[in-house]
N, C-alpha and C. Protein backbone atom coordinates (compact mmCIF):
# COMPACT_ATOMS: atom_id res chain seq x y z
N UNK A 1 37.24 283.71 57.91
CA UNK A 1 37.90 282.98 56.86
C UNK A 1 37.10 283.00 55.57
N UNK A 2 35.78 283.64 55.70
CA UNK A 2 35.01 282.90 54.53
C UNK A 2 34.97 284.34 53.36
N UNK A 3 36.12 285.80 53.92
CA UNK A 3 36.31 286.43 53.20
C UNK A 3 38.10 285.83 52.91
N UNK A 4 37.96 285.38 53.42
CA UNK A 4 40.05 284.94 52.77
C UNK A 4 40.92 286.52 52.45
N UNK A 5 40.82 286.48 53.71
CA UNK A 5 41.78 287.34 54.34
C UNK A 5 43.04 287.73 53.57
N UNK A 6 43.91 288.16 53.74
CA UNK A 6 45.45 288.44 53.28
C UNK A 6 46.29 287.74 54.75
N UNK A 7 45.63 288.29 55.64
CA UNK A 7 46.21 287.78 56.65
C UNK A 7 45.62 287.49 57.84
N UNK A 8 45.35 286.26 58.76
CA UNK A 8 44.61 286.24 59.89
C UNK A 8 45.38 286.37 60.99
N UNK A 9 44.86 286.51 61.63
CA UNK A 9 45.74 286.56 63.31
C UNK A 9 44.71 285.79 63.93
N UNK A 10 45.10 284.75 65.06
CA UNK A 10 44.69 283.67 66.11
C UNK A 10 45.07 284.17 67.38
N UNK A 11 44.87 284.11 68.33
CA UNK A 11 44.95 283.99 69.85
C UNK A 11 44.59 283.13 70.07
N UNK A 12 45.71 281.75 70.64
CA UNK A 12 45.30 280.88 71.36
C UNK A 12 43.93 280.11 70.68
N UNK A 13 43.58 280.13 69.94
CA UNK A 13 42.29 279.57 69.14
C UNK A 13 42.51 277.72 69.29
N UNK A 14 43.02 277.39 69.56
CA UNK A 14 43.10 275.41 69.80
C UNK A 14 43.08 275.42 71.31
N UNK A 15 43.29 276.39 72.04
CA UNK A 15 43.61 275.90 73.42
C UNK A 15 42.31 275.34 74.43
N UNK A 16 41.31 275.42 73.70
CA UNK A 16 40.24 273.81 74.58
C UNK A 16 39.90 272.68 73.59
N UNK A 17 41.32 272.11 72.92
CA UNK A 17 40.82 271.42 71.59
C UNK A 17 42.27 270.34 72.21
N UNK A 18 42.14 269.16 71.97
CA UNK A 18 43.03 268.21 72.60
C UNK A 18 44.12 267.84 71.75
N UNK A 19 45.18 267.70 72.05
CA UNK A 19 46.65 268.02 70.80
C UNK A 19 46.27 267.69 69.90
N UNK A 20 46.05 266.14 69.42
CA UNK A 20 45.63 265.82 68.08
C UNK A 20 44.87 266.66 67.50
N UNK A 21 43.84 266.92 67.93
CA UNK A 21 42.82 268.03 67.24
C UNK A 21 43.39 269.54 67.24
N UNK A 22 44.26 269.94 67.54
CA UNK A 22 45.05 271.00 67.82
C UNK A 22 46.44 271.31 66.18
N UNK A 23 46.82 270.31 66.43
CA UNK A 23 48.03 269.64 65.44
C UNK A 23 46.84 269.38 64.19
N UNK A 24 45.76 269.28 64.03
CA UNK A 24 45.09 269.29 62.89
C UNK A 24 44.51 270.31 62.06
N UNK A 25 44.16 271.10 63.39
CA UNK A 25 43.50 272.17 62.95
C UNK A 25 44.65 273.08 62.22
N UNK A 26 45.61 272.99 62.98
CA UNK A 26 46.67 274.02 62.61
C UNK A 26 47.08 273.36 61.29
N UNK A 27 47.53 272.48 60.67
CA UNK A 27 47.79 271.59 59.46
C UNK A 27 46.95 272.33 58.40
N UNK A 28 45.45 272.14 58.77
CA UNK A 28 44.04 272.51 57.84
C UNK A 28 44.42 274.23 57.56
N UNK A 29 44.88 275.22 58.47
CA UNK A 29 44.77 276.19 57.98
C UNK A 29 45.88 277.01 57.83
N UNK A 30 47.13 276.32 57.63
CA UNK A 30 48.45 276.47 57.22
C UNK A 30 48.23 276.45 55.75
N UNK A 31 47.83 274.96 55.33
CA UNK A 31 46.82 274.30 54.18
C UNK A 31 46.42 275.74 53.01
N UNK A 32 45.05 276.17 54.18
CA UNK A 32 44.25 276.59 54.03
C UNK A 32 44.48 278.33 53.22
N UNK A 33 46.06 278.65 53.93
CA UNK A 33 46.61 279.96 54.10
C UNK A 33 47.67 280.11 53.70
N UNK A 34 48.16 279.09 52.91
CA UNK A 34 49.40 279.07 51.65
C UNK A 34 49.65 280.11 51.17
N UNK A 35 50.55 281.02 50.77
CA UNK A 35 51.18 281.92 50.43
C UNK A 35 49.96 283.30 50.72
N UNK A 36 49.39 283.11 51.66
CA UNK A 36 48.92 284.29 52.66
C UNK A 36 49.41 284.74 53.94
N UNK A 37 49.47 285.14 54.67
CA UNK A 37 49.92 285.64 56.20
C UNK A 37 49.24 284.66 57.54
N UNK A 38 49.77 283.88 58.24
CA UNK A 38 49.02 283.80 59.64
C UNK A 38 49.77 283.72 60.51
N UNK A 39 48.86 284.42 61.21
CA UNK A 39 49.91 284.60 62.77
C UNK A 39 49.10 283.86 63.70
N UNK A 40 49.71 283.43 65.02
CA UNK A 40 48.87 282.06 65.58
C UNK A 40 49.54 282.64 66.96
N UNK A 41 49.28 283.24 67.67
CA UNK A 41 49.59 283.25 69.18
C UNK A 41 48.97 281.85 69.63
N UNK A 42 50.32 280.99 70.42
CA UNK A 42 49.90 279.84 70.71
C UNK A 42 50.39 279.27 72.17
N UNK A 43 49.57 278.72 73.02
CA UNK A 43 49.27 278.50 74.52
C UNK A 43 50.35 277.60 75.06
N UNK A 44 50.39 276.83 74.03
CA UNK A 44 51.74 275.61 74.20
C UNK A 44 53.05 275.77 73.38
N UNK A 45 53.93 276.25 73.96
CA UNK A 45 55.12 276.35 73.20
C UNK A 45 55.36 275.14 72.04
N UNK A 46 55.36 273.60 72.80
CA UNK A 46 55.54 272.75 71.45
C UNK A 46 54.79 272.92 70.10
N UNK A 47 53.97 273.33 70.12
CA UNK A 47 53.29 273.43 68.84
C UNK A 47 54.27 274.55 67.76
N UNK A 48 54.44 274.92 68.43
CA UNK A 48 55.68 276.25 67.18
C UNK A 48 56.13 275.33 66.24
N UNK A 49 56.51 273.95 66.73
CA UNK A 49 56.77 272.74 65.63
C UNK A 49 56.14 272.56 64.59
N UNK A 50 54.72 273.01 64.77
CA UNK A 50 54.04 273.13 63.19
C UNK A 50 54.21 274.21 62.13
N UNK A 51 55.16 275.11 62.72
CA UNK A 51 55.64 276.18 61.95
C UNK A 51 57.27 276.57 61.36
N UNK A 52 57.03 277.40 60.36
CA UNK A 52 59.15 277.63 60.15
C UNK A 52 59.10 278.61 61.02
N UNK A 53 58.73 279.52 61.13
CA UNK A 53 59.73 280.77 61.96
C UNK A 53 58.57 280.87 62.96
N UNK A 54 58.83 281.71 63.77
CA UNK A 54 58.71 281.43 65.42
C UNK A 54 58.97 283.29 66.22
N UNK A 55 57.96 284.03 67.01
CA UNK A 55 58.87 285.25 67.77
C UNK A 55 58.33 284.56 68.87
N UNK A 56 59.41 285.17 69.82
CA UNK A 56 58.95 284.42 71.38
C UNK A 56 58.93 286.05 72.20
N UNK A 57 57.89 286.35 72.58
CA UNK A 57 57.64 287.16 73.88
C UNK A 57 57.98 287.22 74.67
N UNK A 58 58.50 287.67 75.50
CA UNK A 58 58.33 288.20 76.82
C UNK A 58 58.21 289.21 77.58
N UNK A 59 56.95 289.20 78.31
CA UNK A 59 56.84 290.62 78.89
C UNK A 59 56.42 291.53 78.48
N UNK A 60 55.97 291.01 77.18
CA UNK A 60 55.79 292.13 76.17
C UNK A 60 56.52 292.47 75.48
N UNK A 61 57.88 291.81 75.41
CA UNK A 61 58.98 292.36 74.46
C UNK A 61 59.58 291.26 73.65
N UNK A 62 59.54 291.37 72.53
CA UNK A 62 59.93 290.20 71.53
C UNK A 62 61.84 289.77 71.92
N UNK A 63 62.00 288.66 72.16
CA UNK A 63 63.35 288.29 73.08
C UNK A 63 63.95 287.39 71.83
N UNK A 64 63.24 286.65 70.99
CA UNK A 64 64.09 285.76 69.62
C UNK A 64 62.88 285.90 68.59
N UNK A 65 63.43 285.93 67.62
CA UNK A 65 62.90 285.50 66.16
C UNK A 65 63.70 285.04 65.27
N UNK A 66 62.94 283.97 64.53
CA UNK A 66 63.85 283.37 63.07
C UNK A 66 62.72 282.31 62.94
N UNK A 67 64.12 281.46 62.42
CA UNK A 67 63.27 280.15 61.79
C UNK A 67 63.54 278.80 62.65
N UNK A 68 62.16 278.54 62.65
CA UNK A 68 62.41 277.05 64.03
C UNK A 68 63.10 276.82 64.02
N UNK A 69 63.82 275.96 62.60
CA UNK A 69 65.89 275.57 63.06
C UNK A 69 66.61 275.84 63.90
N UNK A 70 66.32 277.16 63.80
CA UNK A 70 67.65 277.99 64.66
C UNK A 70 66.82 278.11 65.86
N UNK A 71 65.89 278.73 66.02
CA UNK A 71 65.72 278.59 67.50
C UNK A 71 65.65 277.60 68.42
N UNK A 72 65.16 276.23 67.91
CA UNK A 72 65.06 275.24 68.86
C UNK A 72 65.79 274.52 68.80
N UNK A 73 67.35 275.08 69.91
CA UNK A 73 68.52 274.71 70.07
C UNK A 73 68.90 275.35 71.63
N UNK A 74 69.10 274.28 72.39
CA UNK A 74 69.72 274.28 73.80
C UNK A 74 70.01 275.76 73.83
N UNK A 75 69.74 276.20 74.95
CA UNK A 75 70.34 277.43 75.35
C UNK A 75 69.47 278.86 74.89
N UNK A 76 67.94 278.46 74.04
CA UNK A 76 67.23 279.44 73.67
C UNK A 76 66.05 279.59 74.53
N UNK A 77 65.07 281.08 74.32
CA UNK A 77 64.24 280.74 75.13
C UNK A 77 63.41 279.84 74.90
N UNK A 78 62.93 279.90 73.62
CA UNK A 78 62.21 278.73 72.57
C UNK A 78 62.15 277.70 73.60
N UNK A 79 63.75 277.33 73.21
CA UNK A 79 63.99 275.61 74.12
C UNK A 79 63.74 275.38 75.51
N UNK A 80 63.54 276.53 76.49
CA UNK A 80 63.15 276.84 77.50
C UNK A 80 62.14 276.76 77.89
N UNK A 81 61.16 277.10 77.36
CA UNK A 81 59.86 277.53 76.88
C UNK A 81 58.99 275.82 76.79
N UNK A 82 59.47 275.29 75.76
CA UNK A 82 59.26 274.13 75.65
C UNK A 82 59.57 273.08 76.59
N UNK A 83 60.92 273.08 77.15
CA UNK A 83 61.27 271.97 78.21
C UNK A 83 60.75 272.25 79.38
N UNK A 84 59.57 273.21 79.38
CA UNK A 84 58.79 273.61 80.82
C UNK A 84 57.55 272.84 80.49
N UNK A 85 57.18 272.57 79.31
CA UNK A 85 56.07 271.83 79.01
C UNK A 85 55.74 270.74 80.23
């Protein structure tokens, strides 16, 4: 970060950090990454809530993309994904 990137990519980077601290961190570098690129592969489906648009995997094969709105609606994998939480 301390070259400020164009764009970062995350893996799972909050996942030994406890929601609150999770939901913060992600806040700080949304913040942080304003009209730059980040991509956030993330461990817990609910968290996509801290974001507008959203791709969901599977298998290796991208199965939905858009914008949270639209995906997190009954009958998606999104919503699937999440109500397994």
């Amino acid at each position: 970060m301390l070259k400020r990137p164009e764009v970062l990519i995350l893996n799972e980077a909050t996942s030994a950090l406890d929601g609150p601290a999770q939901v913060n961190l992600i806040e700080m570098l949304k913040e942080e990454f304003a009209g730059r690129g980040l991509i956030w592969v993330l461990h817990r489906a609910s968290l996509v809530r801290q974001f507008t648009e959203a791709l969901v995997m599977e298998h290796g094969s991208l199965v939905e993309q858009g914008a949270l709105a639209d995906l997190d609606k009954p009958g998606t994998k999104l919503s699937e994904l999440m109500a397994a939480e």
